[in-house]
Protein backbone atom coordinates (compact mmCIF):
# COMPACT_ATOMS: atom_id res chain seq x y z
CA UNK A 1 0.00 0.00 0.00
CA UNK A 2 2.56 2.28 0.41
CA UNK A 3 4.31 2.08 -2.93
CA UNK A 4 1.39 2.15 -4.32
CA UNK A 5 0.42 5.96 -2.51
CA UNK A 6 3.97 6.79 -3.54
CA UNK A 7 3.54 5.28 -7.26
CA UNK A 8 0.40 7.93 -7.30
CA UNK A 9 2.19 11.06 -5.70
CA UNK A 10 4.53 10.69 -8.29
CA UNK A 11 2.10 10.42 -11.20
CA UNK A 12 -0.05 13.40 -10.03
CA UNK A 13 3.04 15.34 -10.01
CA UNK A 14 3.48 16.10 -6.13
CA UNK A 15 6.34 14.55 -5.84
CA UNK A 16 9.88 15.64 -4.67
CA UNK A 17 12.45 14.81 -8.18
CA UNK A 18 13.13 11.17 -8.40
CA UNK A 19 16.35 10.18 -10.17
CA UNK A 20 16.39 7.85 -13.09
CA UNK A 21 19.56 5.61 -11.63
CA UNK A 22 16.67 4.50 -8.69
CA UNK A 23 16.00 0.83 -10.09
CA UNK A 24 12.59 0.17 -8.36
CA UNK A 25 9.90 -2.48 -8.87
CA UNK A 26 7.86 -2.39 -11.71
CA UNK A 27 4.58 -1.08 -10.67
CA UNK A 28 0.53 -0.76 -12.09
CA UNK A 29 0.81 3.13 -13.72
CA UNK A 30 -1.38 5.86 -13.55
CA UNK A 31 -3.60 5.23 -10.83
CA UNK A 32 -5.57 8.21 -11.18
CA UNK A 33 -5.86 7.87 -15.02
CA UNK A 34 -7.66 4.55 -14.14
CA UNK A 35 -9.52 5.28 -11.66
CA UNK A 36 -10.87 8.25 -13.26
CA UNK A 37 -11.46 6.11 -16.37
CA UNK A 38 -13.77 3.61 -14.63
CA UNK A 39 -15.66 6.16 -12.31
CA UNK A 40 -15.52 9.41 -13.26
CA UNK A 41 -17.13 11.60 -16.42
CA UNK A 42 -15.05 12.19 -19.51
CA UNK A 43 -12.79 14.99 -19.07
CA UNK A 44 -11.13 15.89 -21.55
CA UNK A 45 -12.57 19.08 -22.00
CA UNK A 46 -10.57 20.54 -19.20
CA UNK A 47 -7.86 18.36 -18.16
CA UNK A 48 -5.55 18.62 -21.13
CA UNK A 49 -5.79 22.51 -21.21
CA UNK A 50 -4.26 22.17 -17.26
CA UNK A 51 -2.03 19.84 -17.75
CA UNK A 52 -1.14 21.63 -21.02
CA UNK A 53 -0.22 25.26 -18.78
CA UNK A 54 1.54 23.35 -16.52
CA UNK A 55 3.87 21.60 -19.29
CA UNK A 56 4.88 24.84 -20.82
CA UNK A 57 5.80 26.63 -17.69
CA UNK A 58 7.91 23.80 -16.60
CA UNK A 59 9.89 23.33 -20.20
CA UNK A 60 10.43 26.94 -20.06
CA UNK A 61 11.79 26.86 -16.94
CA UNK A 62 14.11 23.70 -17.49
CA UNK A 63 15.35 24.97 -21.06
CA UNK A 64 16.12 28.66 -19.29
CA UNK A 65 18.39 26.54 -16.79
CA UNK A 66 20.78 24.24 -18.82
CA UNK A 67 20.52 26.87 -21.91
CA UNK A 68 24.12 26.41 -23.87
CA UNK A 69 25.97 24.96 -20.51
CA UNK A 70 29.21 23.59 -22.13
CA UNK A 71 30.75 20.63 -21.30
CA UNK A 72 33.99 21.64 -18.93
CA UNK A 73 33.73 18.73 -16.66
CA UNK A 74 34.81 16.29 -19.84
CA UNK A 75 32.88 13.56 -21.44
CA UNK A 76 29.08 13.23 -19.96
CA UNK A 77 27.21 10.40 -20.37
CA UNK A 78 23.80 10.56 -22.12
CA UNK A 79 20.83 9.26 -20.65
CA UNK A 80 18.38 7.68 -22.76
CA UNK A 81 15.20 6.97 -22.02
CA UNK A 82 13.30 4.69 -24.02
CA UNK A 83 9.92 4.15 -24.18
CA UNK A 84 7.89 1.79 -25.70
CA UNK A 85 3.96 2.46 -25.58
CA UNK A 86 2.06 -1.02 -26.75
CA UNK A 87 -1.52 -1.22 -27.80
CA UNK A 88 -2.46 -4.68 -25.94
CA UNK A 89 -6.85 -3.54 -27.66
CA UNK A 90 -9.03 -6.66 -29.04
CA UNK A 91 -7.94 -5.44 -32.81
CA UNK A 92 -4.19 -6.91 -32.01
CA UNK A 93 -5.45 -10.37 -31.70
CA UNK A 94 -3.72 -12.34 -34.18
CA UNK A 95 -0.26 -10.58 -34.12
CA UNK A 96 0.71 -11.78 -30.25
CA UNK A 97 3.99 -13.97 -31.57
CA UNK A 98 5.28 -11.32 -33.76
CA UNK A 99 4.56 -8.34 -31.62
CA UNK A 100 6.04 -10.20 -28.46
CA UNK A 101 8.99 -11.32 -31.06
CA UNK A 102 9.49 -7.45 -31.84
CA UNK A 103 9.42 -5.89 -28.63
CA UNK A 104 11.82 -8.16 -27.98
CA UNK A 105 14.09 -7.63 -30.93
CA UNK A 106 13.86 -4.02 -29.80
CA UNK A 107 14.68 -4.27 -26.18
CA UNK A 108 17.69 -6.88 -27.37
CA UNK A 109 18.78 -3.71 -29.84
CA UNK A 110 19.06 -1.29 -26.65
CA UNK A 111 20.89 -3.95 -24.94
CA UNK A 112 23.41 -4.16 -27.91
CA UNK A 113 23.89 -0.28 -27.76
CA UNK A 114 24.45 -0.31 -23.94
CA UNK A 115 27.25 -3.02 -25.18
CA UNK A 116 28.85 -0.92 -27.80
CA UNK A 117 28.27 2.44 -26.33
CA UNK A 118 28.31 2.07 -22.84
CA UNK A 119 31.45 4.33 -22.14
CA UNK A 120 29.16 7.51 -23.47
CA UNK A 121 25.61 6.45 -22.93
CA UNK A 122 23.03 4.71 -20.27
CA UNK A 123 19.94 3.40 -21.55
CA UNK A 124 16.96 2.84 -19.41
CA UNK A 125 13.61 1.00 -20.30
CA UNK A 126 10.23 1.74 -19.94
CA UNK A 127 6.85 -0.37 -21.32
CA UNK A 128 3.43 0.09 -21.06
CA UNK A 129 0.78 -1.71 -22.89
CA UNK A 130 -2.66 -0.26 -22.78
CA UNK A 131 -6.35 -1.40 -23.43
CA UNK A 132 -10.07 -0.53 -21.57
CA UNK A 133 -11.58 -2.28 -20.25
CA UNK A 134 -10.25 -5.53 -21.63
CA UNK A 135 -9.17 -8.19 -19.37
CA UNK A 136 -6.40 -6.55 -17.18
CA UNK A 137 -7.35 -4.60 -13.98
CA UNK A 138 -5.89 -1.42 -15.09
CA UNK A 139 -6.63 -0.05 -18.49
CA UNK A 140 -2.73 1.30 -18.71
CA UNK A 141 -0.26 -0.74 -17.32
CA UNK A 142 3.25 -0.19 -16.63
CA UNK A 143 5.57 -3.29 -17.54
CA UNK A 144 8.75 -2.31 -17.03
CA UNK A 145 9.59 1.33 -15.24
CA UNK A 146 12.41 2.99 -16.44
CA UNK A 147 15.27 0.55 -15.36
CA UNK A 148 18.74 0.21 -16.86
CA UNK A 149 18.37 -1.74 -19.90
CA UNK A 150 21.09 -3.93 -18.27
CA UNK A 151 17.97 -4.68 -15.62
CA UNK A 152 15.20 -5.39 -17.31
CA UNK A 153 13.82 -8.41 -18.18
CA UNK A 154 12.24 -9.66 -21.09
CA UNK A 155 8.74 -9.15 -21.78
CA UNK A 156 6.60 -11.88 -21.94
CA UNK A 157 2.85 -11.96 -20.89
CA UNK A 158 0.40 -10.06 -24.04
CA UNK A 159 -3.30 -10.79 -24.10
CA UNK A 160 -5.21 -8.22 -26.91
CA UNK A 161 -8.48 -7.48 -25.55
CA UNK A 162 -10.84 -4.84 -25.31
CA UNK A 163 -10.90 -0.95 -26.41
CA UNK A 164 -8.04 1.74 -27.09
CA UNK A 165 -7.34 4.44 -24.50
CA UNK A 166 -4.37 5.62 -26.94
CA UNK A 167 -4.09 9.60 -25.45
CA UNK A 168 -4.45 8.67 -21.72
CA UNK A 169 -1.34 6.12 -22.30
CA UNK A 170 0.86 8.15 -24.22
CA UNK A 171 0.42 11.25 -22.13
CA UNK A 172 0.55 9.66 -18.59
CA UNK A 173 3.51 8.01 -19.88
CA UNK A 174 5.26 10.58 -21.13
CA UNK A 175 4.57 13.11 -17.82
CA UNK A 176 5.66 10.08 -15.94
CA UNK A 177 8.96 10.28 -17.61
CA UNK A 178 9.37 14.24 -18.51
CA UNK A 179 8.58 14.39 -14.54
CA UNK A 180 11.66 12.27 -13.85
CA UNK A 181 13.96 13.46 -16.03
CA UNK A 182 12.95 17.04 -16.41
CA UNK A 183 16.33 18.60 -14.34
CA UNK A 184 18.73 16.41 -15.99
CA UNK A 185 19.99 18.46 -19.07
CA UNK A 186 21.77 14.88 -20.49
CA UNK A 187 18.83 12.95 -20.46
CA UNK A 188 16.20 12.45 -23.33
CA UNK A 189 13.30 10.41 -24.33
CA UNK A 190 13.30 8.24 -27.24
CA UNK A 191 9.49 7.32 -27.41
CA UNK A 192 8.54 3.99 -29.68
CA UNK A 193 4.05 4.18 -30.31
CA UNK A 194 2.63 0.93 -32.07
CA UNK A 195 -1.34 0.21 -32.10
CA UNK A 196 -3.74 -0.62 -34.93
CA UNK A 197 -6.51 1.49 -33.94
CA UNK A 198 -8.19 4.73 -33.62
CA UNK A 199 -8.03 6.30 -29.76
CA UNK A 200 -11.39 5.61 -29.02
CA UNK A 201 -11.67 5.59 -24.59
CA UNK A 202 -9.42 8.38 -23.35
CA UNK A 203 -10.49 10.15 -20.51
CA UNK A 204 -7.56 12.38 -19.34
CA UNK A 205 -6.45 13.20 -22.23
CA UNK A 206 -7.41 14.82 -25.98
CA UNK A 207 -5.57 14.71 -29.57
CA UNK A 208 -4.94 18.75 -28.92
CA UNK A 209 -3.41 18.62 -25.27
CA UNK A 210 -1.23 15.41 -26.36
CA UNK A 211 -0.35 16.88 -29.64
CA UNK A 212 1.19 20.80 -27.72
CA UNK A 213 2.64 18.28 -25.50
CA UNK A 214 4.42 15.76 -27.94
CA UNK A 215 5.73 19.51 -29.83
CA UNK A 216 7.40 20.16 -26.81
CA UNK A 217 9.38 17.36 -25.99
CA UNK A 218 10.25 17.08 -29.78
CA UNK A 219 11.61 20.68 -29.12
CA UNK A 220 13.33 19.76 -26.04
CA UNK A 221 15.29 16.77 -28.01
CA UNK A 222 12.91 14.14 -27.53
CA UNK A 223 12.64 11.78 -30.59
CA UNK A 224 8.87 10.24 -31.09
CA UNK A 225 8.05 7.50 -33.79
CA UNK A 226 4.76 5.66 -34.59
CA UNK A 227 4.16 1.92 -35.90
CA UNK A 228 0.06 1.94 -37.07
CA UNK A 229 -1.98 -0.42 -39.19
CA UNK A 230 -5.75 -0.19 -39.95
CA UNK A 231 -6.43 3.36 -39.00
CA UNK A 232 -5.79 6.47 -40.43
CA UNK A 233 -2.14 7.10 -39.32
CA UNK A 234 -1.60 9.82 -41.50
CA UNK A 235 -4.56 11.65 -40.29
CA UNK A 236 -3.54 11.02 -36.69
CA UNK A 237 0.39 11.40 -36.64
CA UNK A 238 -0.10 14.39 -38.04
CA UNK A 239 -2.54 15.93 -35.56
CA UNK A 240 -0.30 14.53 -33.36
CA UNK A 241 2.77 16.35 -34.33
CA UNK A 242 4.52 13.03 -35.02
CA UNK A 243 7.04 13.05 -38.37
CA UNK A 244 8.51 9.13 -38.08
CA UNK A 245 5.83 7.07 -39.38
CA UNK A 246 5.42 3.76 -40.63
CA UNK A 247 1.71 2.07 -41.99
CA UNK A 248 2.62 -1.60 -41.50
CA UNK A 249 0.13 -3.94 -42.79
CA UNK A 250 -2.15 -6.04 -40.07
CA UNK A 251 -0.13 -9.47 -40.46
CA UNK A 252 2.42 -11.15 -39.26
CA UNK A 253 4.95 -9.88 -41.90
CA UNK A 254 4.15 -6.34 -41.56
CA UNK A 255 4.29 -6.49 -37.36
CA UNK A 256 7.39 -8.21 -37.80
CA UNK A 257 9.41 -6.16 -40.38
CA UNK A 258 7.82 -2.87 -38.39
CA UNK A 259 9.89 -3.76 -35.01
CA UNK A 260 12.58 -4.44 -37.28
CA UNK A 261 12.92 -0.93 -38.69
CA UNK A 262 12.62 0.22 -35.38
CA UNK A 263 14.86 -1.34 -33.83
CA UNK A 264 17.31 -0.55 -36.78
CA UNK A 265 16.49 3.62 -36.76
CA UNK A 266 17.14 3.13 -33.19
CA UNK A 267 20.76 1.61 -33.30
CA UNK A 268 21.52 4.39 -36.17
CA UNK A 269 20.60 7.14 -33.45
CA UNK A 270 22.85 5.58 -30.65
CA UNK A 271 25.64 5.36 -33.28
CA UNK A 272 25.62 8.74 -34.07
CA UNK A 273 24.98 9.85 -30.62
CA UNK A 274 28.24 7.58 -29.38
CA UNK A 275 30.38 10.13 -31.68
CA UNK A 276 33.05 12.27 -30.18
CA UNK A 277 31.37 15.28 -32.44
CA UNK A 278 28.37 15.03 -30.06
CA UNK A 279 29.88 14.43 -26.83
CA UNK A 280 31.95 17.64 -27.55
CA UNK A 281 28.82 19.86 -27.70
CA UNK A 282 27.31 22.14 -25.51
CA UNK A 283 23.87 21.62 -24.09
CA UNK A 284 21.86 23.41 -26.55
CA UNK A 285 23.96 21.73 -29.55
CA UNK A 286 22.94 18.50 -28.72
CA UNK A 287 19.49 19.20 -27.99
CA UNK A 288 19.84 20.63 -31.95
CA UNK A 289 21.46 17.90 -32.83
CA UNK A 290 18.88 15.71 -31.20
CA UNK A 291 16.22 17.36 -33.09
CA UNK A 292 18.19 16.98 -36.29
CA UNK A 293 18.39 12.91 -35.65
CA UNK A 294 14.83 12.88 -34.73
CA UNK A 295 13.32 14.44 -38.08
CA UNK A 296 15.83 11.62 -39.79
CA UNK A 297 14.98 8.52 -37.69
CA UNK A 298 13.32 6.82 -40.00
CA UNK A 299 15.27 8.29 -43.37
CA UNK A 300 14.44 8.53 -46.88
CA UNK A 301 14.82 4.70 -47.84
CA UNK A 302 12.34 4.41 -50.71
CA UNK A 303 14.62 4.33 -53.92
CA UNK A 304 12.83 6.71 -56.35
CA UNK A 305 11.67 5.90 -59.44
CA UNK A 306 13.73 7.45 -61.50
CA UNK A 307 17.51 8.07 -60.52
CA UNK A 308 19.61 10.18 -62.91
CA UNK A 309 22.53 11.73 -60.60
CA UNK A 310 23.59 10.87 -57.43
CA UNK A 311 25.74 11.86 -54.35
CA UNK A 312 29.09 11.17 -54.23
CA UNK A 313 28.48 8.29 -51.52
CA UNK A 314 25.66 7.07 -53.04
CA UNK A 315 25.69 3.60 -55.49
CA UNK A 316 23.43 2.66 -57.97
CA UNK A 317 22.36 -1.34 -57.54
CA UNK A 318 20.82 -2.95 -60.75
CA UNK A 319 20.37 -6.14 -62.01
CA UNK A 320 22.77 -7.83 -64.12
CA UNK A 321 23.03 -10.30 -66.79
CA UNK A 322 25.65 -12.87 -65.23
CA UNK A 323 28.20 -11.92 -68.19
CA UNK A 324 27.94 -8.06 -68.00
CA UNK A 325 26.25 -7.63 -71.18
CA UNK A 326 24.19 -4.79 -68.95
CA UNK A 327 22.07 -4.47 -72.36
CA UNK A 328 19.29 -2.79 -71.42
CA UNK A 329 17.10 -0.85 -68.70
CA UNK A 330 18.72 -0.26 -65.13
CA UNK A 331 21.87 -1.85 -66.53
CA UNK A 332 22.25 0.54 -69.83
CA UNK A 333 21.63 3.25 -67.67
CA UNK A 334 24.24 2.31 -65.23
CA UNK A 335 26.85 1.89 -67.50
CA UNK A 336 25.88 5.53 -69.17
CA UNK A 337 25.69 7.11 -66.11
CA UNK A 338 26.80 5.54 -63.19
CA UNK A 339 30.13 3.76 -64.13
CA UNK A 340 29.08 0.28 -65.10
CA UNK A 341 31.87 -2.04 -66.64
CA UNK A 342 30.62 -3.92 -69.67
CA UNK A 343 31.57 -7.64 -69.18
CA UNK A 344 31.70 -7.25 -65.66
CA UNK A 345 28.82 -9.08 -64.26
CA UNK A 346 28.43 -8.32 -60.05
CA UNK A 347 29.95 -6.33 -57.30
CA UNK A 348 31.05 -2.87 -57.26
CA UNK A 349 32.05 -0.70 -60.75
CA UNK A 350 31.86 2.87 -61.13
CA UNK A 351 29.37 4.41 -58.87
CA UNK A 352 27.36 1.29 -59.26
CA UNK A 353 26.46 -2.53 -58.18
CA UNK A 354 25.65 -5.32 -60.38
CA UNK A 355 23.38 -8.43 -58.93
CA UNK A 356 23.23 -10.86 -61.10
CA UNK A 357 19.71 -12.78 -61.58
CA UNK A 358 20.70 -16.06 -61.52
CA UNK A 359 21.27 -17.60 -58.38
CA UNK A 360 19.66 -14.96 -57.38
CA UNK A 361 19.23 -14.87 -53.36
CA UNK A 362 23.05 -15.92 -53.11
CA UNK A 363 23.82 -12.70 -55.15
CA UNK A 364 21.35 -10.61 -53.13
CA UNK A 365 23.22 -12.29 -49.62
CA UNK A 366 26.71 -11.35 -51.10
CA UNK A 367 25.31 -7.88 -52.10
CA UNK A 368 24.02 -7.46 -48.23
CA UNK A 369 27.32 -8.12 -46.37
CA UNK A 370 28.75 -5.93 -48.89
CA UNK A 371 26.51 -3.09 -47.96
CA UNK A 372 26.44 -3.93 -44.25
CA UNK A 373 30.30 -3.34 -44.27
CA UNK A 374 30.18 -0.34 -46.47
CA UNK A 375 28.04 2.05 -44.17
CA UNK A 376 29.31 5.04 -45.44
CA UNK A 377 27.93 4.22 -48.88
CA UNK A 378 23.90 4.77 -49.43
CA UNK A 379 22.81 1.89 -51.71
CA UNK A 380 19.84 2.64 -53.71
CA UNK A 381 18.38 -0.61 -55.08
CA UNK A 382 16.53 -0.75 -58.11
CA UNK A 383 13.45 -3.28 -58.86
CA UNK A 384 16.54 -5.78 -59.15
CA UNK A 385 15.22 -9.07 -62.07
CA UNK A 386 11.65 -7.15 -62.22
CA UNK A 387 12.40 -6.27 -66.01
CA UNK A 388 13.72 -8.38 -68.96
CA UNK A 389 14.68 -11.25 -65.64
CA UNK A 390 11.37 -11.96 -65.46
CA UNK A 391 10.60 -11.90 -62.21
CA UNK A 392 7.81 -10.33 -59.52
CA UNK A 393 8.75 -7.76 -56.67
CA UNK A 394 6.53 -10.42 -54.89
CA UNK A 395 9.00 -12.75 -55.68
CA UNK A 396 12.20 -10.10 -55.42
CA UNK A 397 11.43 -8.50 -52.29
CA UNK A 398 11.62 -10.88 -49.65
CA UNK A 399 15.00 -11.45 -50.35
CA UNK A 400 16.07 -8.21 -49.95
CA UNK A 401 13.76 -8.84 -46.38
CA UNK A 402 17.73 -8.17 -44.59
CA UNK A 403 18.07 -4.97 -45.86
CA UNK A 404 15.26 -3.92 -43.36
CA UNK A 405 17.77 -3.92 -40.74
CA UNK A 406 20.95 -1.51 -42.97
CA UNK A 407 19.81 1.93 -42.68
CA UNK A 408 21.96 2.94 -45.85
CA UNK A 409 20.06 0.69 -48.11
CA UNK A 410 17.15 2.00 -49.83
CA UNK A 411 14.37 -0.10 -51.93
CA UNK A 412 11.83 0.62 -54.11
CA UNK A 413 8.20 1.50 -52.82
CA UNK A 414 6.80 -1.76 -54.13
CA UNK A 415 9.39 -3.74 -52.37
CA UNK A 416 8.51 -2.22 -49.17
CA UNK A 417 4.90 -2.46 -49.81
CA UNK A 418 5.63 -6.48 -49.97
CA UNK A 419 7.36 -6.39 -47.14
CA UNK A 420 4.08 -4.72 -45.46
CA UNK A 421 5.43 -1.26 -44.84
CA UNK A 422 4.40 1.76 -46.10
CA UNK A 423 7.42 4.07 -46.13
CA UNK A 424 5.35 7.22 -47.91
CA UNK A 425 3.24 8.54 -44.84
């Protein structure tokens, strides 16, 4: 009982400052959300707009405080806060094995970058999976509460039922974690948002008070990003101010390759935040340079349609006759424009990679270690054996299904739309 009347001090936001390094049991969330939810009349008329003053006081305060302190005591670790906010509604029935099988991918992805990074950054973990009133006590329910990553165990237990109280679980989350973290001018929030369905049981909380909210932790360095399927997820990301978006579709394959481009946008973002460019900046530069990595999580990774120049890092991959006749479509115009070698049938010529169509998924695995040790080169595949080789991108793309993971290879539309992700939200 008495973590429990701490648990909702801390929620309500009477608490004194608790420090993220506190490891502490994880715990039901938002008491008051819930209870209000079950016996109380919608409010979101006038809770958001309170909450709402409250949030932009306090970020003006905290940004007027650690505005452009420079780094004089050396190297300072960053903290990062990730968050991972999982619709556990009736409409995610079916997709229990590869949603369980992402999260954990993810969560194994921060481990790695604890691993790698470790001497520059601390990563902490939170989860919450929501539903109302479905068959859990608690219609938002806090899994794992911001531990080390190092900590936390793996999360197991995910039974879909009943409606979607989207608003009230991302904005109790997020105050949970803004109220923690609020003082410390190295942490941030890395937020991860997947659910099929429209917010439809919210009680604390609207689209416009989450939205002003979400804007100002995106201005204070906080990096948002939003897996949906079979809603309108253009419509709502953009009231709610989010810019890294993916439409996956409502199957196993589209779940699945969705946690996988997460989890890869969120390695890229611990790379670059590892560098010594960034631990070298003041305050106020990272938080820029925060903001900068944040409207690039996701990246440009559709190839377009039509390439006729490219950057100076970038590489051209076509298809290719196995003797390097390159005769016609992608392959002609690689050898007039991208410095293709006639009679040279695969790897690397010019500004340009051949893959040969027969034997086709050993090329493609050849072409994807190449790539994966070349990450300062942007590969921009074409619709590789789609042409005069004959093939389908339903046949093509799911061996290209590795690339998911290298965020400098780009694909075509339709071989993302096989892989049951829309990349043009």
């Amino acid at each position: 009982m008495k973590i429990l009347k701490t648990l909702i001090r801390i929620l309500s936001g009477k608490q004194p400052h608790v420090t993220p390094q506190k490891v502490k049991e994880t715990q039901t969330m938002n008491t008051k959300v819930m209870n209000n939810t079950q016996n109380t009349e919608n409010t979101q008329s006038s809770t958001p707009s309170q909450t709402e003053q409250k949030n932009t006081q306090e970020m003006k305060n905290t940004t007027s405080q650690t505005e452009d302190k420079k780094n004089t005591t050396g190297e300072r670790k960053s903290e990062i806060h990730n968050i991972i906010i999982v619709d556990e509604s009736g409409s995610m029935l079916g997709l229990e094995k590869a949603t369980l099988g992402g999260i954990k991918e993810t969560i194994n992805s921060i481990r790695s970058a604890q691993k790698l990074y470790g001497e520059t950054q601390q990563h902490y973990l939170t989860l919450v999976t929501f539903d109302s009133p479905g068959l859990h006590n608690k219609p938002i329910r806090l899994m794992i509460d911001d531990m080390p990553i190092d900590h936390a165990k793996d999360f197991t237990e995910y039974s879909p039922c009943g409606c979607t109280p989207l608003y009230d679980a991302v904005g109790s989350t997020l105050r949970y974690i803004y109220e923690k973290i609020k003082d410390n001018c190295n942490a941030t929030g890395v937020v991860t948002i997947i659910t099929d369905g429209m917010e439809n049981s919210s009680r604390e909380w609207n689209a416009n008070g989450l939205s002003q909210f979400i804007e100002q932790l995106t201005e204070m360095g906080w990096t948002f990003s939003y897996m949906g399927s079979t809603h309108d997820v253009k419509t709502v990301t953009q009231v709610l101010h989010i810019e890294n978006v993916i439409e996956f579709s409502h199957d196993d394959i589209g779940t699945r390759n969705s946690w996988a481009r997460e989890s890869s946008a969120k390695m890229e973002m611990y790379r670059q935040m590892s560098q010594d460019s960034y631990m070298q900046m003041s305050d106020s530069e990272r938080r820029e340079n925060r903001k900068y990595m944040s409207r690039n999580y996701y990246g440009n990774r559709v190839t377009p349609d039509f390439v006729t120049r490219l950057e100076p890092n970038q590489v051209f991959v076509f298809g290719s006759s196995p003797d390097g006749s390159h005769a016609g479509g992608a392959a002609r115009q690689a050898v007039e424009n991208f410095g293709a070698i006639v009679g040279q049938g695969e790897g690397m010529q010019g500004q340009s990679y051949a893959i040969p169509i027969t034997d086709l998924q050993e090329a493609i695995d050849r072409f994807v270690e190449y790539a994966r040790m070349n990450p300062d080169k942007q590969f921009l595949v074409t619709e590789i054996g789609c042409g005069h080789g004959g093939f389908t991108p339903m046949q093509v793309a799911p061996m290209f299904a590795e690339c998911i993971k290298l965020e400098n290879v780009s694909l075509p539309e339709i071989f993302w739309n096989v892989l049951g992700l829309n990349m043009s939200i």
